[in-house]
N, C-alpha and C. Protein backbone atom coordinates (compact mmCIF):
# COMPACT_ATOMS: atom_id res chain seq x y z
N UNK A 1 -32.01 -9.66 69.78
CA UNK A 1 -32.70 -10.44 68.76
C UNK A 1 -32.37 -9.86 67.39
N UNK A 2 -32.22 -10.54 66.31
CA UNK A 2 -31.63 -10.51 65.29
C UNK A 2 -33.10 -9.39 64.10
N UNK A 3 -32.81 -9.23 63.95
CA UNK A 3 -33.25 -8.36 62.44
C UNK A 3 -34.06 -9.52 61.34
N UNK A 4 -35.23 -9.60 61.26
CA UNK A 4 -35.09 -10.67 59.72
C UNK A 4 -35.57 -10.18 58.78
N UNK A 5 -34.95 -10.22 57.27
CA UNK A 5 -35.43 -9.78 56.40
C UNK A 5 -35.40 -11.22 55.03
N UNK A 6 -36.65 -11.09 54.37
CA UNK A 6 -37.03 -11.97 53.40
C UNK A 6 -37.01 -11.60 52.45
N UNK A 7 -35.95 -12.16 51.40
CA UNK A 7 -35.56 -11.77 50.19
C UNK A 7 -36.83 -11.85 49.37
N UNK A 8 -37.32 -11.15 48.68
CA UNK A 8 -38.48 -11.30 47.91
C UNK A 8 -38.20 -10.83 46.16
N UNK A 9 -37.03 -11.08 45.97
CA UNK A 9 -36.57 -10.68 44.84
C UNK A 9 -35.94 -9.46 43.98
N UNK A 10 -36.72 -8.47 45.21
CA UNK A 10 -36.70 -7.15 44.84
C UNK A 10 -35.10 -6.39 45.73
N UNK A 11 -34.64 -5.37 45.22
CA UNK A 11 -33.95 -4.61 46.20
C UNK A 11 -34.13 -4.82 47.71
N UNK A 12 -32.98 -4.95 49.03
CA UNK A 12 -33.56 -4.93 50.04
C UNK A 12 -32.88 -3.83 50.86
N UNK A 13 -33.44 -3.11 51.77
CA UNK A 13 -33.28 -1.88 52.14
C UNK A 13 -32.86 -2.38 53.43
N UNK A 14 -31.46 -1.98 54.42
CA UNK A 14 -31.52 -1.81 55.51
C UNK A 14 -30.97 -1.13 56.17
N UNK A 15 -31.33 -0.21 56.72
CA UNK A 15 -31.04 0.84 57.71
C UNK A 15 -29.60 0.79 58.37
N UNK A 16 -29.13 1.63 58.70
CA UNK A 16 -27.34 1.42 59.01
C UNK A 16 -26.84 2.94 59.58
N UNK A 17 -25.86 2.97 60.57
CA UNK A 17 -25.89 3.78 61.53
C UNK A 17 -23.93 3.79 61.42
N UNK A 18 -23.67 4.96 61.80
CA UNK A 18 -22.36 5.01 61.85
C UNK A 18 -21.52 6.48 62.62
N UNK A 19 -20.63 6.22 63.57
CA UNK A 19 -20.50 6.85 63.98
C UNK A 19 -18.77 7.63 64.23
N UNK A 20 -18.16 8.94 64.31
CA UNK A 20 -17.25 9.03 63.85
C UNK A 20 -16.57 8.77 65.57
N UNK A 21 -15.50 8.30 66.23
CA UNK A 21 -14.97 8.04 67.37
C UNK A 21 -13.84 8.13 67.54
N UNK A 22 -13.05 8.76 66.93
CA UNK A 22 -11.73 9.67 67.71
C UNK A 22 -11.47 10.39 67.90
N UNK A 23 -11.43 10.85 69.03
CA UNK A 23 -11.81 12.53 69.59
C UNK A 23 -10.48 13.41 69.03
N UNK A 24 -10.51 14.68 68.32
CA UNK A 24 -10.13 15.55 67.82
C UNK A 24 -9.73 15.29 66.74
N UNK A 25 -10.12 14.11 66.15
CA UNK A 25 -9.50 13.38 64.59
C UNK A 25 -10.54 13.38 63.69
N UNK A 26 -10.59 12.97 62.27
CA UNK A 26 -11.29 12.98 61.33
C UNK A 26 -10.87 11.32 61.22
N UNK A 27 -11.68 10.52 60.97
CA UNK A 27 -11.57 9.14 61.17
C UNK A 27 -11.99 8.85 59.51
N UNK A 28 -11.33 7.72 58.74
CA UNK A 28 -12.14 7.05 58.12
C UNK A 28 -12.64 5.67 58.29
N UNK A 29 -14.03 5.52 57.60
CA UNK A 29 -14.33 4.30 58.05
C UNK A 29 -14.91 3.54 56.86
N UNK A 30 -14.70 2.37 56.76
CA UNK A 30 -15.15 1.65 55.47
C UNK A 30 -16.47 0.73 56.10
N UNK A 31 -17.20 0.72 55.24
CA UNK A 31 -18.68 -0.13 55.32
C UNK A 31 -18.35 -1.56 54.32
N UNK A 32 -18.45 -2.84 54.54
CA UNK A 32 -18.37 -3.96 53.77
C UNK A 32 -20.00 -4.52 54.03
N UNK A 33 -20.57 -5.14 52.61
CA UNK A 33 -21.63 -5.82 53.36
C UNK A 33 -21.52 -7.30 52.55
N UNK A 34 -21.80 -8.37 53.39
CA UNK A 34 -21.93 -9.57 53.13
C UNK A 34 -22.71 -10.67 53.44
N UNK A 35 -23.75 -11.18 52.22
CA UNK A 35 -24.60 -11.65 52.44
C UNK A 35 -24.09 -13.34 51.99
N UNK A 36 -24.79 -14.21 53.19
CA UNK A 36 -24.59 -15.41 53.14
C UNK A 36 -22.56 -15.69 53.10
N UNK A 37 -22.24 -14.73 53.49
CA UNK A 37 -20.40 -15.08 53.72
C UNK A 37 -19.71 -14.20 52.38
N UNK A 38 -20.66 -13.95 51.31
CA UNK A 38 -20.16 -13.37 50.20
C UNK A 38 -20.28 -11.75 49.87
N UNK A 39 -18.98 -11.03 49.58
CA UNK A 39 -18.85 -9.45 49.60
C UNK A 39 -19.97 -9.13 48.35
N UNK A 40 -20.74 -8.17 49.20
CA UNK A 40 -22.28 -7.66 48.53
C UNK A 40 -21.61 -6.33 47.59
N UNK A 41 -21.83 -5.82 46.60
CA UNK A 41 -21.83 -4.15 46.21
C UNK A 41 -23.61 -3.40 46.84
N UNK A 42 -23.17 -2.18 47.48
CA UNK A 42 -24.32 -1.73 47.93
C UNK A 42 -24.25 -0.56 47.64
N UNK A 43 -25.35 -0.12 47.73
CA UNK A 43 -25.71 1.59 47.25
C UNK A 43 -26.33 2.17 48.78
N UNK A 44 -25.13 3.48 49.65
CA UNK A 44 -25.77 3.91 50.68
C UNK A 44 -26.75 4.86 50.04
N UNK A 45 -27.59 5.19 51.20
CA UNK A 45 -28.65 5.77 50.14
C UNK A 45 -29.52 6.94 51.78
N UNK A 46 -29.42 8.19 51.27
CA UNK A 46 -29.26 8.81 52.82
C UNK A 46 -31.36 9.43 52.59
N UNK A 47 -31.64 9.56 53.68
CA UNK A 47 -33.26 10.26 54.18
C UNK A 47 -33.77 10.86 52.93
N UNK A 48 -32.37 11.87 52.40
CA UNK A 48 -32.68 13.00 51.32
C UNK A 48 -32.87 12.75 50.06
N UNK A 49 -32.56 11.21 49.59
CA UNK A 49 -32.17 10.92 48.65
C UNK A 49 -31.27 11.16 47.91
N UNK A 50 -30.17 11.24 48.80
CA UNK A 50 -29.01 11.28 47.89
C UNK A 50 -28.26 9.56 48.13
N UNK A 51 -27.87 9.17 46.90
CA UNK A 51 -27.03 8.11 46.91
C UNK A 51 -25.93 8.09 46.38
N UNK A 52 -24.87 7.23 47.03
CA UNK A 52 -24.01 6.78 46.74
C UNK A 52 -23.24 5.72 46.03
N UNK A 53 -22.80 5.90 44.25
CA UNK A 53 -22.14 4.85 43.69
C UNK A 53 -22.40 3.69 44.46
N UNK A 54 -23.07 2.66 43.83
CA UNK A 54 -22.92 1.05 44.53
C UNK A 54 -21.28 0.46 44.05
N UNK A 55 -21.35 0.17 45.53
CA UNK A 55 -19.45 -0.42 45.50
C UNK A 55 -19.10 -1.11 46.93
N UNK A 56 -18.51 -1.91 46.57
CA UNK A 56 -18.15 -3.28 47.59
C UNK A 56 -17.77 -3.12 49.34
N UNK A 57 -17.35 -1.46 48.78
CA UNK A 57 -17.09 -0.64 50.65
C UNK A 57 -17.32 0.61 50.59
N UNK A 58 -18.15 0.98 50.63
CA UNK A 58 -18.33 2.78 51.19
C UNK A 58 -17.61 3.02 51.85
N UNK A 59 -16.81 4.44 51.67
CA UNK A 59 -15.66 4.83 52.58
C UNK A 59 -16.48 6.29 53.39
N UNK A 60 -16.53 6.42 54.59
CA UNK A 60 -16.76 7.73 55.57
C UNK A 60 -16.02 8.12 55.74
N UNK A 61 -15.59 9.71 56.06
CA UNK A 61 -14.77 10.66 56.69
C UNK A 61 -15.73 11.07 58.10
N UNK A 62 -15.54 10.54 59.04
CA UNK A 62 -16.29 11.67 60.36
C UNK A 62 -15.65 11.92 61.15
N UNK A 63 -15.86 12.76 61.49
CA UNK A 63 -15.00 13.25 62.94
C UNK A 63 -15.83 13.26 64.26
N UNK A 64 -15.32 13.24 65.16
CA UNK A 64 -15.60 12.55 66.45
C UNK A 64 -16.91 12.87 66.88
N UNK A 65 -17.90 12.08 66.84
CA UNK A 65 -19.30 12.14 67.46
C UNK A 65 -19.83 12.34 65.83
N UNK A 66 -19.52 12.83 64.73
CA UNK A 66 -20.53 12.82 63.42
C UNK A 66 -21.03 11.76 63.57
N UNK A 67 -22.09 11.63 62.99
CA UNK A 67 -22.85 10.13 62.91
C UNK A 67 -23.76 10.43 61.19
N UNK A 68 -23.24 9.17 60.60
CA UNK A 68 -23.79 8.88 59.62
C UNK A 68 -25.24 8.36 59.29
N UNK A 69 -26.14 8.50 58.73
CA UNK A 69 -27.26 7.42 58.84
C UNK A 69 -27.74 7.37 57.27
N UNK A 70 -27.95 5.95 56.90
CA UNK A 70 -28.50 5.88 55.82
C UNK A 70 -28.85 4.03 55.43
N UNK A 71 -29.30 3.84 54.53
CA UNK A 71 -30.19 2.77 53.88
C UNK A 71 -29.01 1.97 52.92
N UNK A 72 -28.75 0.81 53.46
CA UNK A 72 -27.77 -0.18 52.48
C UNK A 72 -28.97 -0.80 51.48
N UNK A 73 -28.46 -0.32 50.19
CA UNK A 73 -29.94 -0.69 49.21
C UNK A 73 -28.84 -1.62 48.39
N UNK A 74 -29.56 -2.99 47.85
CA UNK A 74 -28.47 -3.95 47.33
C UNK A 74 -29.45 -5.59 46.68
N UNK A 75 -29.09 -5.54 45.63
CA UNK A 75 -29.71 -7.10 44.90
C UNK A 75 -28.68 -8.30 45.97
N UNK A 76 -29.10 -9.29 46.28
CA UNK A 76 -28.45 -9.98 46.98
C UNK A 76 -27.53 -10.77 45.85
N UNK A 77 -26.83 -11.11 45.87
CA UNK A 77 -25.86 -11.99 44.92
C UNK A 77 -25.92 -13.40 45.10
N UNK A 78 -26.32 -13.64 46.52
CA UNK A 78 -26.61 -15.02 46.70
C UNK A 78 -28.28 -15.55 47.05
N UNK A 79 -28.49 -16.42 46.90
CA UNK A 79 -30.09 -16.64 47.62
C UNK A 79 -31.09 -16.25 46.66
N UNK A 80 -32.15 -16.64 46.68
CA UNK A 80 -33.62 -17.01 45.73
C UNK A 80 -34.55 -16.38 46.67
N UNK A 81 -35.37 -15.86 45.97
CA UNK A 81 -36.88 -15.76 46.51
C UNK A 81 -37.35 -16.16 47.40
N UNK A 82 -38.07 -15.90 48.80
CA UNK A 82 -38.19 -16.56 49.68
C UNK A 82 -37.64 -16.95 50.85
N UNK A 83 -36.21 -16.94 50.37
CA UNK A 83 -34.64 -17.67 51.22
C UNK A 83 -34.69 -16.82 52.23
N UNK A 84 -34.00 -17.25 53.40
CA UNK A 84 -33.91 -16.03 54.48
C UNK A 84 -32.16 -16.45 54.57
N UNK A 85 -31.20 -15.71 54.15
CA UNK A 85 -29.42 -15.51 53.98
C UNK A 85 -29.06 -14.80 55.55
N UNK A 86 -28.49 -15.34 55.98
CA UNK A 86 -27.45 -13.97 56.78
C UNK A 86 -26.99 -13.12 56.21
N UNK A 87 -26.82 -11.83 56.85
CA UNK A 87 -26.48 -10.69 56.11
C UNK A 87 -25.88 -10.12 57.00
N UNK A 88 -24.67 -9.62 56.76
CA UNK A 88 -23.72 -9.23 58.11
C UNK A 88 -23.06 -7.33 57.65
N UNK A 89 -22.88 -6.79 57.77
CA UNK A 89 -22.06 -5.79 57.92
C UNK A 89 -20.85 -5.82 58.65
N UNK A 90 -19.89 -4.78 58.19
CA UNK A 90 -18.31 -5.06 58.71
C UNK A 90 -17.88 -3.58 58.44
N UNK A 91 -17.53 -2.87 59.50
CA UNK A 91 -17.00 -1.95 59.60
C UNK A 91 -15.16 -1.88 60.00
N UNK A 92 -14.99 -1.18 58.85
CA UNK A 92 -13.01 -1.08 59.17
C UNK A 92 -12.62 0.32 59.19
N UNK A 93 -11.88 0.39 60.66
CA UNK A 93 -11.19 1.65 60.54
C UNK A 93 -10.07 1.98 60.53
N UNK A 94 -9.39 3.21 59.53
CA UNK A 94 -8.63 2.94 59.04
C UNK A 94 -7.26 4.05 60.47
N UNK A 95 -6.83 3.72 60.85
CA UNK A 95 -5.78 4.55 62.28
C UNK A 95 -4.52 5.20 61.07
N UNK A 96 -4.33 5.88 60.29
CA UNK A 96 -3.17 6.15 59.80
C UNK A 96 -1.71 6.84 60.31
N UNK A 97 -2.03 7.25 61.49
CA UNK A 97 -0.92 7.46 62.24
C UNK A 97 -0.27 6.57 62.92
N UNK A 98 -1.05 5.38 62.94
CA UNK A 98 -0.37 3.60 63.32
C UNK A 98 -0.17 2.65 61.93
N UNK A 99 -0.38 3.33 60.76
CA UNK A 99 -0.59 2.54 59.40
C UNK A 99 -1.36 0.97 60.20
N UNK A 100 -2.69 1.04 61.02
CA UNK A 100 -3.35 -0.07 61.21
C UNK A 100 -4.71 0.15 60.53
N UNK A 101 -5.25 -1.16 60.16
CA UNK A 101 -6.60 -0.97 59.95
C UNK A 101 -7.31 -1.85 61.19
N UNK A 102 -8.29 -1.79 61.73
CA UNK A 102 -9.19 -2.13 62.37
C UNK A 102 -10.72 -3.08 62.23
N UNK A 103 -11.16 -4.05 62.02
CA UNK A 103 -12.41 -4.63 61.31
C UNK A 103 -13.04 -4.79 62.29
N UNK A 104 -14.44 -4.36 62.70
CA UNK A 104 -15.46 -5.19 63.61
C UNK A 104 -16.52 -5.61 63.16
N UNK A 105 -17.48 -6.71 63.43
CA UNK A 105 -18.43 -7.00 62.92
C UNK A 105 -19.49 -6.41 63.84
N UNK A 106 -19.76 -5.19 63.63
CA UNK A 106 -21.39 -4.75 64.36
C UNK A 106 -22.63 -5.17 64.36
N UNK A 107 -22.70 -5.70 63.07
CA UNK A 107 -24.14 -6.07 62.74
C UNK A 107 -24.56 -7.39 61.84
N UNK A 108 -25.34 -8.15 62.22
CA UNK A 108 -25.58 -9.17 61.38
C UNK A 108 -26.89 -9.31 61.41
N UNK A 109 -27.70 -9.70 60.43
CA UNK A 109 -29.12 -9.58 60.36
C UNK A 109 -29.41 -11.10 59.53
N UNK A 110 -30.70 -11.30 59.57
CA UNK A 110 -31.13 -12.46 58.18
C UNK A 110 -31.73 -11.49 57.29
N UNK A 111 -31.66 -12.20 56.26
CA UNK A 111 -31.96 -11.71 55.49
C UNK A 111 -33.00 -12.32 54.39
């Protein structure tokens, strides 16, 4: 079952999980978020309060089993007060010893 969140005008906060998965490698991984089909700028934003520059993809370094956790904090660009948007996340990883990148969609929520 899906996640719903109701734009209420204000900043919306959602929780986001990430994990590093190639064993003996340092992986990078890019975070995209997109609300209603359109690329969001977001600010990760970790337990401690530390945040991260708002920007269209957060880039991770982890290595195998690190796991990231933190708060996608973000004005929606699309949608009004009230509206409930899809809101999707998109994770890309980047293989540089294959020059491939990788995209999956893990997560989609309303929003």
């Amino acid at each position: 079952m899906d996640t719903v969140y109701t734009y209420d005008g204000e900043s919306l906060e959602i929780p986001f999980s990430i994990t590093g998965a190639s064993s003996g490698k340092t992986t990078e991984i890019g975070v995209l978020l997109f609300v209603d089909g359109v690329a969001q700028p977001y600010s990760a934003v970790y337990e401690d309060g530390t945040e991260l520059e708002e920007s269209y993809m957060q880039v991770f370094k982890l290595d195998y089993e690190q796991q990231e956790n933190f708060d996608m904090v973000f004005q929606p660009v699309t949608g009004k007060a009230g509206e409930t948007v899809p809101v999707m996340a998109v994770t890309c990883t980047w293989y540089a010893e294959h020059g491939l990148c990788h995209c999956r969609y893990p997560g989609r929520w309303g929003a």
